[in-house]
N, C-alpha and C. Protein backbone atom coordinates (compact mmCIF):
# COMPACT_ATOMS: atom_id res chain seq x y z
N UNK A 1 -2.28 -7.34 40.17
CA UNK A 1 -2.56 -5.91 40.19
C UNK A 1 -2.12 -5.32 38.86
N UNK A 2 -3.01 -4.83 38.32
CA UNK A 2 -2.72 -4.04 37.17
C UNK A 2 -2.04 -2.71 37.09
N UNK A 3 -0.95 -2.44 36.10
CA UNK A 3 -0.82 -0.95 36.31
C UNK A 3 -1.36 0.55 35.94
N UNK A 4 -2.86 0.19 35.79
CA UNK A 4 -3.83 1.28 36.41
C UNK A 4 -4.03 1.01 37.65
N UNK A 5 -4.15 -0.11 38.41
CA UNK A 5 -3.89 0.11 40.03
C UNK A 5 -2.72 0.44 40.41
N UNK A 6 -1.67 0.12 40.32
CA UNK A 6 -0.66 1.00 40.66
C UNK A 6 0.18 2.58 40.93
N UNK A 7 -0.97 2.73 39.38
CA UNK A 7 -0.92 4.29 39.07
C UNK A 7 -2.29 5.22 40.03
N UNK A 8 -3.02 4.28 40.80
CA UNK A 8 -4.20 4.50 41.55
C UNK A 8 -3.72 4.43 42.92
N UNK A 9 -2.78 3.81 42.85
CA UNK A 9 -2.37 3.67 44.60
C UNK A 9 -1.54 4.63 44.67
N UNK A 10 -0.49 4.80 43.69
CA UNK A 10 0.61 6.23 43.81
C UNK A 10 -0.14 7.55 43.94
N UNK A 11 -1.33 7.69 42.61
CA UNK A 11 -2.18 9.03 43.43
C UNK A 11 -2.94 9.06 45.05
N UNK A 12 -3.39 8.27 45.48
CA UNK A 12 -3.81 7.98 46.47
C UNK A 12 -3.20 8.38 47.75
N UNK A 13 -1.92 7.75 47.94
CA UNK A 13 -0.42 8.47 48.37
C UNK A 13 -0.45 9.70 48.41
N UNK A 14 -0.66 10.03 47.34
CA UNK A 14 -0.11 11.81 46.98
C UNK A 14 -0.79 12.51 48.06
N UNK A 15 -2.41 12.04 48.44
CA UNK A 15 -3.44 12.64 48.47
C UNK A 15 -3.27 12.92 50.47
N UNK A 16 -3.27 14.07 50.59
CA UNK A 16 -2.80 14.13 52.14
C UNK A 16 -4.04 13.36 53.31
N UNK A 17 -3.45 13.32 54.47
CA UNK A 17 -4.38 12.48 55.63
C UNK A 17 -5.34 12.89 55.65
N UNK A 18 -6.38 12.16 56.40
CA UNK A 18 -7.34 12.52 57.52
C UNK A 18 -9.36 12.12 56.90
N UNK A 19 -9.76 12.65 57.58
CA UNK A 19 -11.27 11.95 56.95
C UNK A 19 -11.56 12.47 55.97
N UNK A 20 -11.65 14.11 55.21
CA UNK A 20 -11.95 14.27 54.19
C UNK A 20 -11.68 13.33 52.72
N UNK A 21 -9.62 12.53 53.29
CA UNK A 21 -9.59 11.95 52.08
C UNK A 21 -9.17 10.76 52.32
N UNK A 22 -10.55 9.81 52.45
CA UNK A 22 -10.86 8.41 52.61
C UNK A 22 -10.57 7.76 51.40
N UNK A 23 -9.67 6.71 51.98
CA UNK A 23 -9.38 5.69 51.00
C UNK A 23 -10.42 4.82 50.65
N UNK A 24 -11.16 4.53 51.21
CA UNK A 24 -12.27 3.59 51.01
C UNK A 24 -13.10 3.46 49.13
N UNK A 25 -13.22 2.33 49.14
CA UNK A 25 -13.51 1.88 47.90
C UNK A 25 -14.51 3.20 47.18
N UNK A 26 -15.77 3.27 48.18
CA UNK A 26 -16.57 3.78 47.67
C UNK A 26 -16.63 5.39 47.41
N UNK A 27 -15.89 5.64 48.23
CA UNK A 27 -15.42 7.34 48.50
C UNK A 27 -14.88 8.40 47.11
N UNK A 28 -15.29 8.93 47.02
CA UNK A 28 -14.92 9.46 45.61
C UNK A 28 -13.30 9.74 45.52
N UNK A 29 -12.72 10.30 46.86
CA UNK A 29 -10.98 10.03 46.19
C UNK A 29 -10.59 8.89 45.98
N UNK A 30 -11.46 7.84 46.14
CA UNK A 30 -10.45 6.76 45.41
C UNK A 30 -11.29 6.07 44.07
N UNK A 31 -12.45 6.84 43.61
CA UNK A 31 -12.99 6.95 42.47
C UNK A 31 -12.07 7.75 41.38
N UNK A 32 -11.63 8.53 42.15
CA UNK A 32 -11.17 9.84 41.30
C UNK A 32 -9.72 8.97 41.16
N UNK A 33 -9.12 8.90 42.18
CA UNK A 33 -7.36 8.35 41.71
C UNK A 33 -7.96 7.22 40.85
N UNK A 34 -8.77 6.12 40.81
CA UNK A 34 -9.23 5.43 39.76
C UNK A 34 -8.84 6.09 38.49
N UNK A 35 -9.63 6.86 38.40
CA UNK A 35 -9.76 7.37 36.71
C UNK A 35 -8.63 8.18 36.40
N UNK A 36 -8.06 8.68 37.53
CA UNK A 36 -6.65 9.70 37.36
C UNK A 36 -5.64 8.47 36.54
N UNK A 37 -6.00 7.40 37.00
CA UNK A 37 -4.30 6.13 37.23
C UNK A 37 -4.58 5.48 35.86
N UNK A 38 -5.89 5.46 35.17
CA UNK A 38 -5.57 5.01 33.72
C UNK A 38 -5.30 5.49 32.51
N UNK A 39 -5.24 7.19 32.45
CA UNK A 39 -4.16 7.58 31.59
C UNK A 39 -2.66 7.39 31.78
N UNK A 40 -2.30 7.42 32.76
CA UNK A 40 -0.91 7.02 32.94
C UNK A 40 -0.14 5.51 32.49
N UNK A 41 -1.44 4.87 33.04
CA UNK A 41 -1.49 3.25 32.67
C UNK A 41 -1.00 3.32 30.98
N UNK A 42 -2.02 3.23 30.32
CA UNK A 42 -2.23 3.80 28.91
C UNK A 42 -0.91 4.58 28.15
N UNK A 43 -0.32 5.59 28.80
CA UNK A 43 0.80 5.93 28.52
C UNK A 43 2.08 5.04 28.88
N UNK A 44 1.82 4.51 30.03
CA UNK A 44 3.03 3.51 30.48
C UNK A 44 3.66 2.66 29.26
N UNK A 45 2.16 1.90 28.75
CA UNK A 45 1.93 0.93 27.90
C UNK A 45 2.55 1.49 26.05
N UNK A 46 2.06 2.56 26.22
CA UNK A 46 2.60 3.26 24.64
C UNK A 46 4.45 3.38 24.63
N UNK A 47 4.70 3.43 25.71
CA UNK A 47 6.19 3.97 26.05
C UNK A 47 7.08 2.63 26.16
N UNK A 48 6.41 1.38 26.69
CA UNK A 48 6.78 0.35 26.22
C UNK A 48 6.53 -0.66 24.82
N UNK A 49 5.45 0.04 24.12
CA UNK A 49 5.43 -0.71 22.46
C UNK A 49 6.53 0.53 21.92
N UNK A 50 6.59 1.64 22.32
CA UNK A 50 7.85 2.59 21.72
C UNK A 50 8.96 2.17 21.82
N UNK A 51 9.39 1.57 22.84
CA UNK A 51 10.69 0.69 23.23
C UNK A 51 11.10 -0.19 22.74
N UNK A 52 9.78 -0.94 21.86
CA UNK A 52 10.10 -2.33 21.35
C UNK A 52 10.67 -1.67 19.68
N UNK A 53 9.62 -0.43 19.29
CA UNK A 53 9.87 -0.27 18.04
C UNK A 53 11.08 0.52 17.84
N UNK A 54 11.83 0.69 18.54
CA UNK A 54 12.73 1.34 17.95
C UNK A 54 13.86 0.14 17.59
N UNK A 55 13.81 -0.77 17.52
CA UNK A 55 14.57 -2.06 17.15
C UNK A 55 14.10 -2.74 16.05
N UNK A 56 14.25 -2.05 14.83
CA UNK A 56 13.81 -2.86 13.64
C UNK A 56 13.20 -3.98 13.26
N UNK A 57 14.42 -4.84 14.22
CA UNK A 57 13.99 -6.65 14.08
C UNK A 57 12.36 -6.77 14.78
N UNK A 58 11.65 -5.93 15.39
CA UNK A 58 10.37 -6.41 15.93
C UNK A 58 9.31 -5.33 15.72
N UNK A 59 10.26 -3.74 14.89
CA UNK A 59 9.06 -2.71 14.28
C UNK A 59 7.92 -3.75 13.45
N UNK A 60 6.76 -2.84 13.61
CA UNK A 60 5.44 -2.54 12.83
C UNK A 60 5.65 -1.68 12.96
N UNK A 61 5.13 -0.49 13.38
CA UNK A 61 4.78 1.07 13.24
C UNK A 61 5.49 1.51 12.64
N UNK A 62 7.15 1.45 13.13
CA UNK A 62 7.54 2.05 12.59
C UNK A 62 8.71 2.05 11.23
N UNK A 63 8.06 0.50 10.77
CA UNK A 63 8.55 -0.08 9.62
C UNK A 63 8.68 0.95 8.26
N UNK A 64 7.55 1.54 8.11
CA UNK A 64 8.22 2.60 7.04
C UNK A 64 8.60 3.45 6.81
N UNK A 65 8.74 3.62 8.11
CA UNK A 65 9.58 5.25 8.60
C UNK A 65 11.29 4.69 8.45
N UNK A 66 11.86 3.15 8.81
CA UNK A 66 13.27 2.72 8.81
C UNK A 66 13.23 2.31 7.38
N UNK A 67 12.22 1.90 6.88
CA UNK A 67 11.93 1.71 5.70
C UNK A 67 13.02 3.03 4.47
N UNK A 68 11.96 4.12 4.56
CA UNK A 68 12.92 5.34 3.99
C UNK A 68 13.94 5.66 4.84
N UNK A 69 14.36 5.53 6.01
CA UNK A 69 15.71 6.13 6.19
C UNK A 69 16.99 5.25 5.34
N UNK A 70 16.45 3.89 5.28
CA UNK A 70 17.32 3.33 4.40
C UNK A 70 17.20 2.69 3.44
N UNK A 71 16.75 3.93 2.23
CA UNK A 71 16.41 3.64 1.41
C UNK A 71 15.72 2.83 0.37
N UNK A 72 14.62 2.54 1.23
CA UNK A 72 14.06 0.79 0.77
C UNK A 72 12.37 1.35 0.21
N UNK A 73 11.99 0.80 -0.73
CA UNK A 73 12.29 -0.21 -1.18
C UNK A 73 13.12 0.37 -2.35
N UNK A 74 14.30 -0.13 -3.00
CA UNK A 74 15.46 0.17 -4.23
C UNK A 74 14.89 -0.79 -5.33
N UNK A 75 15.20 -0.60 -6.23
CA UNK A 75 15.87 -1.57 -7.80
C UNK A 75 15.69 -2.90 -7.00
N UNK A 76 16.56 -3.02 -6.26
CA UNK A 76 17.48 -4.17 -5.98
C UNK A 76 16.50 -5.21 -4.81
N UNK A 77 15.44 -4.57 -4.28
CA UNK A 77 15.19 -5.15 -2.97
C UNK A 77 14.04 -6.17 -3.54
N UNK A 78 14.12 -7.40 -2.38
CA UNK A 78 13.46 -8.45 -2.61
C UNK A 78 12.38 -8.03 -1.98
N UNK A 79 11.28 -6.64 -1.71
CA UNK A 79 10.83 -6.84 -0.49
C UNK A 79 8.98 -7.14 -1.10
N UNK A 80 8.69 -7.97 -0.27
CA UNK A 80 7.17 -8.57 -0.56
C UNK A 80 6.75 -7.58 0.60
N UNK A 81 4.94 -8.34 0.56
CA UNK A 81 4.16 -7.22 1.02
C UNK A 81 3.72 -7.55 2.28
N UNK A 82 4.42 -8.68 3.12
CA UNK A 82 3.91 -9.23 4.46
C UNK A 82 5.30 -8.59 4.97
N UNK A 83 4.85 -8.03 6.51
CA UNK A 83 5.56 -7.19 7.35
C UNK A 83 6.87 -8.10 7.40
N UNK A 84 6.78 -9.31 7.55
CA UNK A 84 8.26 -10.12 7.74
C UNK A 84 9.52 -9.97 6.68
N UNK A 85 8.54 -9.71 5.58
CA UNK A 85 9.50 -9.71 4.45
C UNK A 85 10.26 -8.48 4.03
N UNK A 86 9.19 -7.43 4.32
CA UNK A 86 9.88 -6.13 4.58
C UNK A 86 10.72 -5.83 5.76
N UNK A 87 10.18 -6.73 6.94
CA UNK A 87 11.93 -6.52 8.14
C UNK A 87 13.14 -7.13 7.37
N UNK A 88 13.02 -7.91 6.96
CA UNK A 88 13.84 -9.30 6.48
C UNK A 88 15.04 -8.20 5.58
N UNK A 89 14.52 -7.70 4.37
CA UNK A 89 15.04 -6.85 3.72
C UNK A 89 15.55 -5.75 4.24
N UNK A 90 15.10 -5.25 5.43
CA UNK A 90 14.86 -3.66 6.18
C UNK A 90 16.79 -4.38 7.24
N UNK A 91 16.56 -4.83 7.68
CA UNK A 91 17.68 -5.99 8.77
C UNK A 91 18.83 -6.35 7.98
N UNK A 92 18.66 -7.10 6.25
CA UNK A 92 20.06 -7.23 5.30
C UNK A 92 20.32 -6.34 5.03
N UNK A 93 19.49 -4.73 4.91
CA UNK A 93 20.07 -3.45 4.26
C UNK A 93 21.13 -3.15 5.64
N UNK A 94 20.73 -3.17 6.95
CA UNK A 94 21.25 -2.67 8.15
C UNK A 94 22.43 -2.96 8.49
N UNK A 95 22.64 -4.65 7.76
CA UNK A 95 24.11 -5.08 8.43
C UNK A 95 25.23 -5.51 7.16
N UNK A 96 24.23 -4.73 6.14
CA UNK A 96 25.31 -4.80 5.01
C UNK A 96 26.02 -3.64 5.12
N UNK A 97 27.12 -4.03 5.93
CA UNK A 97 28.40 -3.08 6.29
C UNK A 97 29.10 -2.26 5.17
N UNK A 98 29.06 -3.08 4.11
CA UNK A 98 30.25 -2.73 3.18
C UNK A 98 31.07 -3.57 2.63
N UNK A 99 31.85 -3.18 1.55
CA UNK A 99 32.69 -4.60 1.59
C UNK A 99 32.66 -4.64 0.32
N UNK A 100 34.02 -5.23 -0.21
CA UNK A 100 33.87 -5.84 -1.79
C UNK A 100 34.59 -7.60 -2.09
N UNK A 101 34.70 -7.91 -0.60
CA UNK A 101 35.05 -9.24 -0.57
C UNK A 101 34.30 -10.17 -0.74
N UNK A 102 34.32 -11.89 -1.35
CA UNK A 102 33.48 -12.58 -1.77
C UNK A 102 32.60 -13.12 -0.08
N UNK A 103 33.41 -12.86 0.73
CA UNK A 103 32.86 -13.15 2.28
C UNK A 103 32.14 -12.27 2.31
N UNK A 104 31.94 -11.29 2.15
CA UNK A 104 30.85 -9.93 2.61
C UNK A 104 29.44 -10.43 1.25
N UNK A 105 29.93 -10.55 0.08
CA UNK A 105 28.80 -10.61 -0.37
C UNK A 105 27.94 -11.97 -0.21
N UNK A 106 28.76 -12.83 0.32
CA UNK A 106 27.92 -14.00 0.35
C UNK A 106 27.37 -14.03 2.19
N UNK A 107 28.23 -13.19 3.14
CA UNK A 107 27.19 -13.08 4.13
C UNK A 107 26.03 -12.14 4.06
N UNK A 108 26.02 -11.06 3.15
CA UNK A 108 24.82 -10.59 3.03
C UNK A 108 23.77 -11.31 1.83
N UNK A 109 23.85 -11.96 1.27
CA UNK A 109 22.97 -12.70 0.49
C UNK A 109 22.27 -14.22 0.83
N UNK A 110 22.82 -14.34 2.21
CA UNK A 110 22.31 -15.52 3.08
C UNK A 110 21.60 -14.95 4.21
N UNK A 111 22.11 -13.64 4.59
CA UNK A 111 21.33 -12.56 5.66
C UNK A 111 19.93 -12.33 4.67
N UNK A 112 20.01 -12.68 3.20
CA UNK A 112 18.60 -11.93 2.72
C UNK A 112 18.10 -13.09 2.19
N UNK A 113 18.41 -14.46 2.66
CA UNK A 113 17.88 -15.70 2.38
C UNK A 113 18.21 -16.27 0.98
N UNK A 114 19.23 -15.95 1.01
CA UNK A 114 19.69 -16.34 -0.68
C UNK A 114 20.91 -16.89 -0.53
N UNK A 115 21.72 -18.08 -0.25
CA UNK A 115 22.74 -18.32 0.24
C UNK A 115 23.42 -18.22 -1.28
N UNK A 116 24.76 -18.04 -2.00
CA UNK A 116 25.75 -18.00 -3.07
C UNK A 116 26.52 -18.20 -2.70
N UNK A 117 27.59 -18.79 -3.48
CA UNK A 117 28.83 -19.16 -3.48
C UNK A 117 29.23 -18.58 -4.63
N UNK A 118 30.83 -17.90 -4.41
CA UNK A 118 31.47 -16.97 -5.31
C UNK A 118 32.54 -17.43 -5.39
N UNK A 119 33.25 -17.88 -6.72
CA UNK A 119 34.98 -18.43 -7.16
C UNK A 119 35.46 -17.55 -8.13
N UNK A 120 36.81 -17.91 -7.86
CA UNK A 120 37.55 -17.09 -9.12
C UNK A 120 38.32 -18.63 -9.91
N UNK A 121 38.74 -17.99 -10.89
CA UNK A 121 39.41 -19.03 -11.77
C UNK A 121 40.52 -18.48 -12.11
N UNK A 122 41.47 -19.23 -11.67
CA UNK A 122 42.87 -18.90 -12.03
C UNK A 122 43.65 -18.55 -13.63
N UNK A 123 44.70 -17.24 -14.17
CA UNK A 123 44.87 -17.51 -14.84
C UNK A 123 46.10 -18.41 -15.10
N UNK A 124 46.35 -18.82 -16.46
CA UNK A 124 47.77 -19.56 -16.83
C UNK A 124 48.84 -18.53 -16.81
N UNK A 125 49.66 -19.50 -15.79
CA UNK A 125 50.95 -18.29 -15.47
C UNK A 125 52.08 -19.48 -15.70
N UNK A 126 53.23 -18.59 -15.41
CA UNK A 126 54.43 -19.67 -15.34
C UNK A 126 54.81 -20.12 -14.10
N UNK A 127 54.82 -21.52 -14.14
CA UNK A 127 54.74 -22.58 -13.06
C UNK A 127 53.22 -23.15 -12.81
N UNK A 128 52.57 -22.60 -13.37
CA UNK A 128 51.40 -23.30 -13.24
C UNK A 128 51.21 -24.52 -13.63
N UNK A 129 50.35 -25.85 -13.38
CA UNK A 129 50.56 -27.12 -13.67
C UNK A 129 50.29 -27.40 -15.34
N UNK A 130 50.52 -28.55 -15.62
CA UNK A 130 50.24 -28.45 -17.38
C UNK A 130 48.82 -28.90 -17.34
N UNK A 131 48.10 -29.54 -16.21
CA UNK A 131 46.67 -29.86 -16.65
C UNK A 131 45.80 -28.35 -16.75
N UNK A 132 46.68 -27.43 -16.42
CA UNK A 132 45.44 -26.29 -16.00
C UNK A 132 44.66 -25.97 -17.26
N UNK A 133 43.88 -25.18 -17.32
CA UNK A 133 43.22 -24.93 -18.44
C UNK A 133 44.27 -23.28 -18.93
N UNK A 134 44.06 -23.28 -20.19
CA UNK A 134 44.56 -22.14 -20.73
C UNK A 134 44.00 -20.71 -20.24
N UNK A 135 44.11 -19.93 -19.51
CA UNK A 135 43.01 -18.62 -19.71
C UNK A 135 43.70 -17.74 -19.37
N UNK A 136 43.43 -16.50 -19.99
CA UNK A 136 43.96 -15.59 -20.24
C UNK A 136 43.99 -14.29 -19.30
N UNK A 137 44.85 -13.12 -18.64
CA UNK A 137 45.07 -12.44 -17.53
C UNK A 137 43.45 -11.82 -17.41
N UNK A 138 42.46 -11.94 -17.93
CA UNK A 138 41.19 -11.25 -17.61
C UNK A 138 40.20 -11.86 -16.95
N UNK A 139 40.86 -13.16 -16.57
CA UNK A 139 39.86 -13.93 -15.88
C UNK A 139 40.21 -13.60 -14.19
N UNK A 140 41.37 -12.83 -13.99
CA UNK A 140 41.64 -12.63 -12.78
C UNK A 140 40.06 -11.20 -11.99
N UNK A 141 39.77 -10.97 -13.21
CA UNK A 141 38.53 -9.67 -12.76
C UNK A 141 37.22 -10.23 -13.26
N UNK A 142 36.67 -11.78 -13.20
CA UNK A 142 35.43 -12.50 -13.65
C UNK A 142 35.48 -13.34 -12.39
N UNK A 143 34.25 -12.96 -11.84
CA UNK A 143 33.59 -14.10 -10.61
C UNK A 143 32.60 -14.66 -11.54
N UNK A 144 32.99 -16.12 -10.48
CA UNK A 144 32.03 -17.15 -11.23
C UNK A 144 30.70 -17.17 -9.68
N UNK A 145 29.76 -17.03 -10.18
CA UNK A 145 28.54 -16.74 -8.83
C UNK A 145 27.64 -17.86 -9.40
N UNK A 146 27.36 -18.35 -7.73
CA UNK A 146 26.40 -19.67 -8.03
C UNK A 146 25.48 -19.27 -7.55
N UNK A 147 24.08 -19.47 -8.16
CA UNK A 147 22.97 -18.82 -7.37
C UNK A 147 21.64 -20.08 -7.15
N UNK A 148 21.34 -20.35 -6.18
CA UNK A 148 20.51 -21.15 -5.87
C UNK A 148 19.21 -21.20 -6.24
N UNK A 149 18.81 -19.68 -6.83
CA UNK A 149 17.46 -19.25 -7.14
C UNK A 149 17.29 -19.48 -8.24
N UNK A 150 16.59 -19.36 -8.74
CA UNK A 150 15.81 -18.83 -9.95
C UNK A 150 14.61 -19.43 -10.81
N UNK A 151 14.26 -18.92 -11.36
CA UNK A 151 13.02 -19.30 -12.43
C UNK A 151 12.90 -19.28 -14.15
N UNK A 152 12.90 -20.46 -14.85
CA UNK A 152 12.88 -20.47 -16.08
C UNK A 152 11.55 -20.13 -16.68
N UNK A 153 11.44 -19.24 -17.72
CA UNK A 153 10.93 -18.82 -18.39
C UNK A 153 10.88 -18.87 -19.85
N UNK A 154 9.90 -20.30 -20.53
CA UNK A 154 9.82 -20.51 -21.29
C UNK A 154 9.52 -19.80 -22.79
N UNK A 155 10.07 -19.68 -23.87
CA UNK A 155 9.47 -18.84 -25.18
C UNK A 155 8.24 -19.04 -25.57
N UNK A 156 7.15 -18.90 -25.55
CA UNK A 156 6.07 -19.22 -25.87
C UNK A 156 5.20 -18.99 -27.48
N UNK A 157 5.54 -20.32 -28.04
CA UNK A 157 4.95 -19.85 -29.71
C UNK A 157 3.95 -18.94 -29.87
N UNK A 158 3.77 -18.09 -30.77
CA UNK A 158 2.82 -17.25 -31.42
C UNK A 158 3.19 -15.30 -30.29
N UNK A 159 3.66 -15.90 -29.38
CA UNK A 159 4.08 -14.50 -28.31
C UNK A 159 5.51 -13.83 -28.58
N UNK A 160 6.61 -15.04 -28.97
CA UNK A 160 8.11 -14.28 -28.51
C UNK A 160 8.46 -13.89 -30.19
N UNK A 161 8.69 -12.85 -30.13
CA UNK A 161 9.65 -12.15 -31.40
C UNK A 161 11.13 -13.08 -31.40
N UNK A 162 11.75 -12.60 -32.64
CA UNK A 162 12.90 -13.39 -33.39
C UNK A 162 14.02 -13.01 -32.32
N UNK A 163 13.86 -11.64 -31.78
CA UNK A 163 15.32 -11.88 -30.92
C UNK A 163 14.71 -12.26 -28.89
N UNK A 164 13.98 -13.05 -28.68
CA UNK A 164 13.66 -13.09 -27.85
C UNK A 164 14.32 -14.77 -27.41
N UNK A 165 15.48 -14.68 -26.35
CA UNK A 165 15.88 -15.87 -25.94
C UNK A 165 14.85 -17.27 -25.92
N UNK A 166 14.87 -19.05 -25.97
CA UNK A 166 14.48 -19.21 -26.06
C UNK A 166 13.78 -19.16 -24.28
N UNK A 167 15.24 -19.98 -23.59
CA UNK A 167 14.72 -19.83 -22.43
C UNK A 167 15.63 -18.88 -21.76
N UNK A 168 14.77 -17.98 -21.13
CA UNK A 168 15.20 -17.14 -19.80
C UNK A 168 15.29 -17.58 -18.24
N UNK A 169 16.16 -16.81 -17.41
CA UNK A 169 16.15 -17.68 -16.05
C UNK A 169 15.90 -16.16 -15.43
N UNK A 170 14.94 -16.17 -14.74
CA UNK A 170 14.75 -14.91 -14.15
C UNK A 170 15.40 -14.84 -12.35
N UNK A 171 15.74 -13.70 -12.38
CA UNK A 171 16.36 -14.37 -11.06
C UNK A 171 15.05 -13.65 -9.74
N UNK A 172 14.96 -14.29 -8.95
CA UNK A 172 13.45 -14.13 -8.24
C UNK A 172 14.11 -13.40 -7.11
N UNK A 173 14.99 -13.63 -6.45
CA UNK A 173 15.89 -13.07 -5.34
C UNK A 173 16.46 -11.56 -5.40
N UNK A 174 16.49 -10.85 -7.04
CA UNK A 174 17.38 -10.09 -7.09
C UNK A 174 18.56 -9.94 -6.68
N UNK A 175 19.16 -11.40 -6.52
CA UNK A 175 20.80 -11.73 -6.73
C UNK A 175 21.66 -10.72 -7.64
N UNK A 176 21.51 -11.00 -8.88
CA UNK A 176 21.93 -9.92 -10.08
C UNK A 176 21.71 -8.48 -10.09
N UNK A 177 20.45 -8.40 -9.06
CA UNK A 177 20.98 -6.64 -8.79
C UNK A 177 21.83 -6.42 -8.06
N UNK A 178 21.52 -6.46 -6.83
CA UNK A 178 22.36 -6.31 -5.70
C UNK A 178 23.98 -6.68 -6.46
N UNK A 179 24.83 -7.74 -6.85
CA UNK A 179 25.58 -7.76 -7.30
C UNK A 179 26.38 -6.81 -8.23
N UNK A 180 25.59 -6.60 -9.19
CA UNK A 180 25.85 -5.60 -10.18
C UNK A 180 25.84 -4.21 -9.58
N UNK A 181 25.40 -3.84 -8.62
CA UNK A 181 25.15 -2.95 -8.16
C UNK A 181 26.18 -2.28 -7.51
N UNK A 182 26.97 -3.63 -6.46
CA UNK A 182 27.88 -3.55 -5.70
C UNK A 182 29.03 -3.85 -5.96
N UNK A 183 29.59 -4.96 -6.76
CA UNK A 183 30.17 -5.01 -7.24
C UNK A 183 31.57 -4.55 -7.66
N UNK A 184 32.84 -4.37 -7.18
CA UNK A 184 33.85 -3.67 -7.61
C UNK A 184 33.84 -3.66 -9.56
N UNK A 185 34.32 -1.90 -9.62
CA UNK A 185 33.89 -1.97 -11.28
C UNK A 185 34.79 -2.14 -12.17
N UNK A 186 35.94 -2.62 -11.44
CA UNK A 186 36.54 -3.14 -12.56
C UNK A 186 36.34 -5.04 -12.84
N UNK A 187 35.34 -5.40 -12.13
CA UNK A 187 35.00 -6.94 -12.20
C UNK A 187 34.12 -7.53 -13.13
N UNK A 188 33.89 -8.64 -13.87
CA UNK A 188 32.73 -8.63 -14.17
C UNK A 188 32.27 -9.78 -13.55
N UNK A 189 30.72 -10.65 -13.68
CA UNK A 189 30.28 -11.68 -13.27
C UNK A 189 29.63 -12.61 -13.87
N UNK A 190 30.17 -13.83 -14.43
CA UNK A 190 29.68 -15.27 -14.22
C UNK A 190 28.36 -15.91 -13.96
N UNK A 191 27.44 -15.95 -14.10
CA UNK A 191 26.49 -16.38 -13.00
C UNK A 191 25.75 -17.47 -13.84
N UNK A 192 25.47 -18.48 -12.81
CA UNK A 192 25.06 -20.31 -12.72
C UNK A 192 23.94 -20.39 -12.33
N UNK A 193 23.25 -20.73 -12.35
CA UNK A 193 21.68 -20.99 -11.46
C UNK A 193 21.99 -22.82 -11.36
N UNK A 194 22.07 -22.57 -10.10
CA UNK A 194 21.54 -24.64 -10.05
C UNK A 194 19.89 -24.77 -9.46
């Protein structure tokens, strides 16, 4: 039973006793609760795809409406042009809480499919071992960031001017925004591509 029959049997109900208002198939009150019971149907149905969209992780509709409430697309966002990729981005903006710990940035950069790993390097202090390496109190505010992504970008004769690197590594993820972005400012950053 469908729920335009349902919504056909509840008017039907409504509809008081006796012979004028025959239930019978052919009888026009139950022609009429027919056609009464599939706007409701129809609405039932809108009120449950409304239900689904108000949960980001499974919007369409109303993807670019959560879209601008949080601020997307930025500088920084990876977001492509298939609906997944814009939840994908729309979902890492949502549960990036906050945070300036190397745990916060590396759970949100695996939430946006970019897994990193973030170290610090110790400086030379007293008691430190004699194999350590020498480095000096400013390495305590330099993360070393490993980034899994990226893309080299070759110099190409007769195209690149004199100050144009030979090779570039572009980062495809926008790792280096988001970072720089967020970043505590008295830090600076390191960054590796493997």
């Amino acid at each position: 039973m469908s729920v335009a029959d349902n919504y056909r049997d509840l008017i039907l109900k409504l509809l008081p006793p006796g012979k004028a208002w025959t239930r019978d198939q052919d009888s026009w009150a139950f022609k009429f609760a027919a056609a009464m019971g599939v706007e409701p149907s129809r609405i039932d149905g809108r009120v449950k795809d409304m239900l689904r969209e108000i949960d980001p992780r499974y919007s369409t509709e109303l993807l670019s409406d959560f879209e601008r409430e949080y601020g997307l697309p930025d500088e920084c966002s990876v977001i492509g042009n298939s609906p997944e990729q814009r939840r994908q981005d729309l979902i890492a903006r949502i549960t990036a809480y906050g945070g300036q710990s190397f745990a916060y940035f590396t759970e949100v950069m695996a939430n946006a499919g970019t897994p990193i790993t973030i170290s610090m390097k110790s400086p030379f202090r007293v008691g430190s071992r004699i194999q350590q390496r020498l480095r000096g109190p400013g390495y305590r505010y330099i993360w070393f960031v490993d980034v899994p992504a990226g893309t080299l970008v070759y110099a190409v004769a007769g195209e690149a001017v004199t100050d144009d690197p030979i090779v570039q590594i572009v980062d495809d993820s926008n790792v280096i925004c988001f970072l720089e972005k967020n970043k505590p400012a008295h830090t600076y950053i390191h960054y590796t591509f493997s």
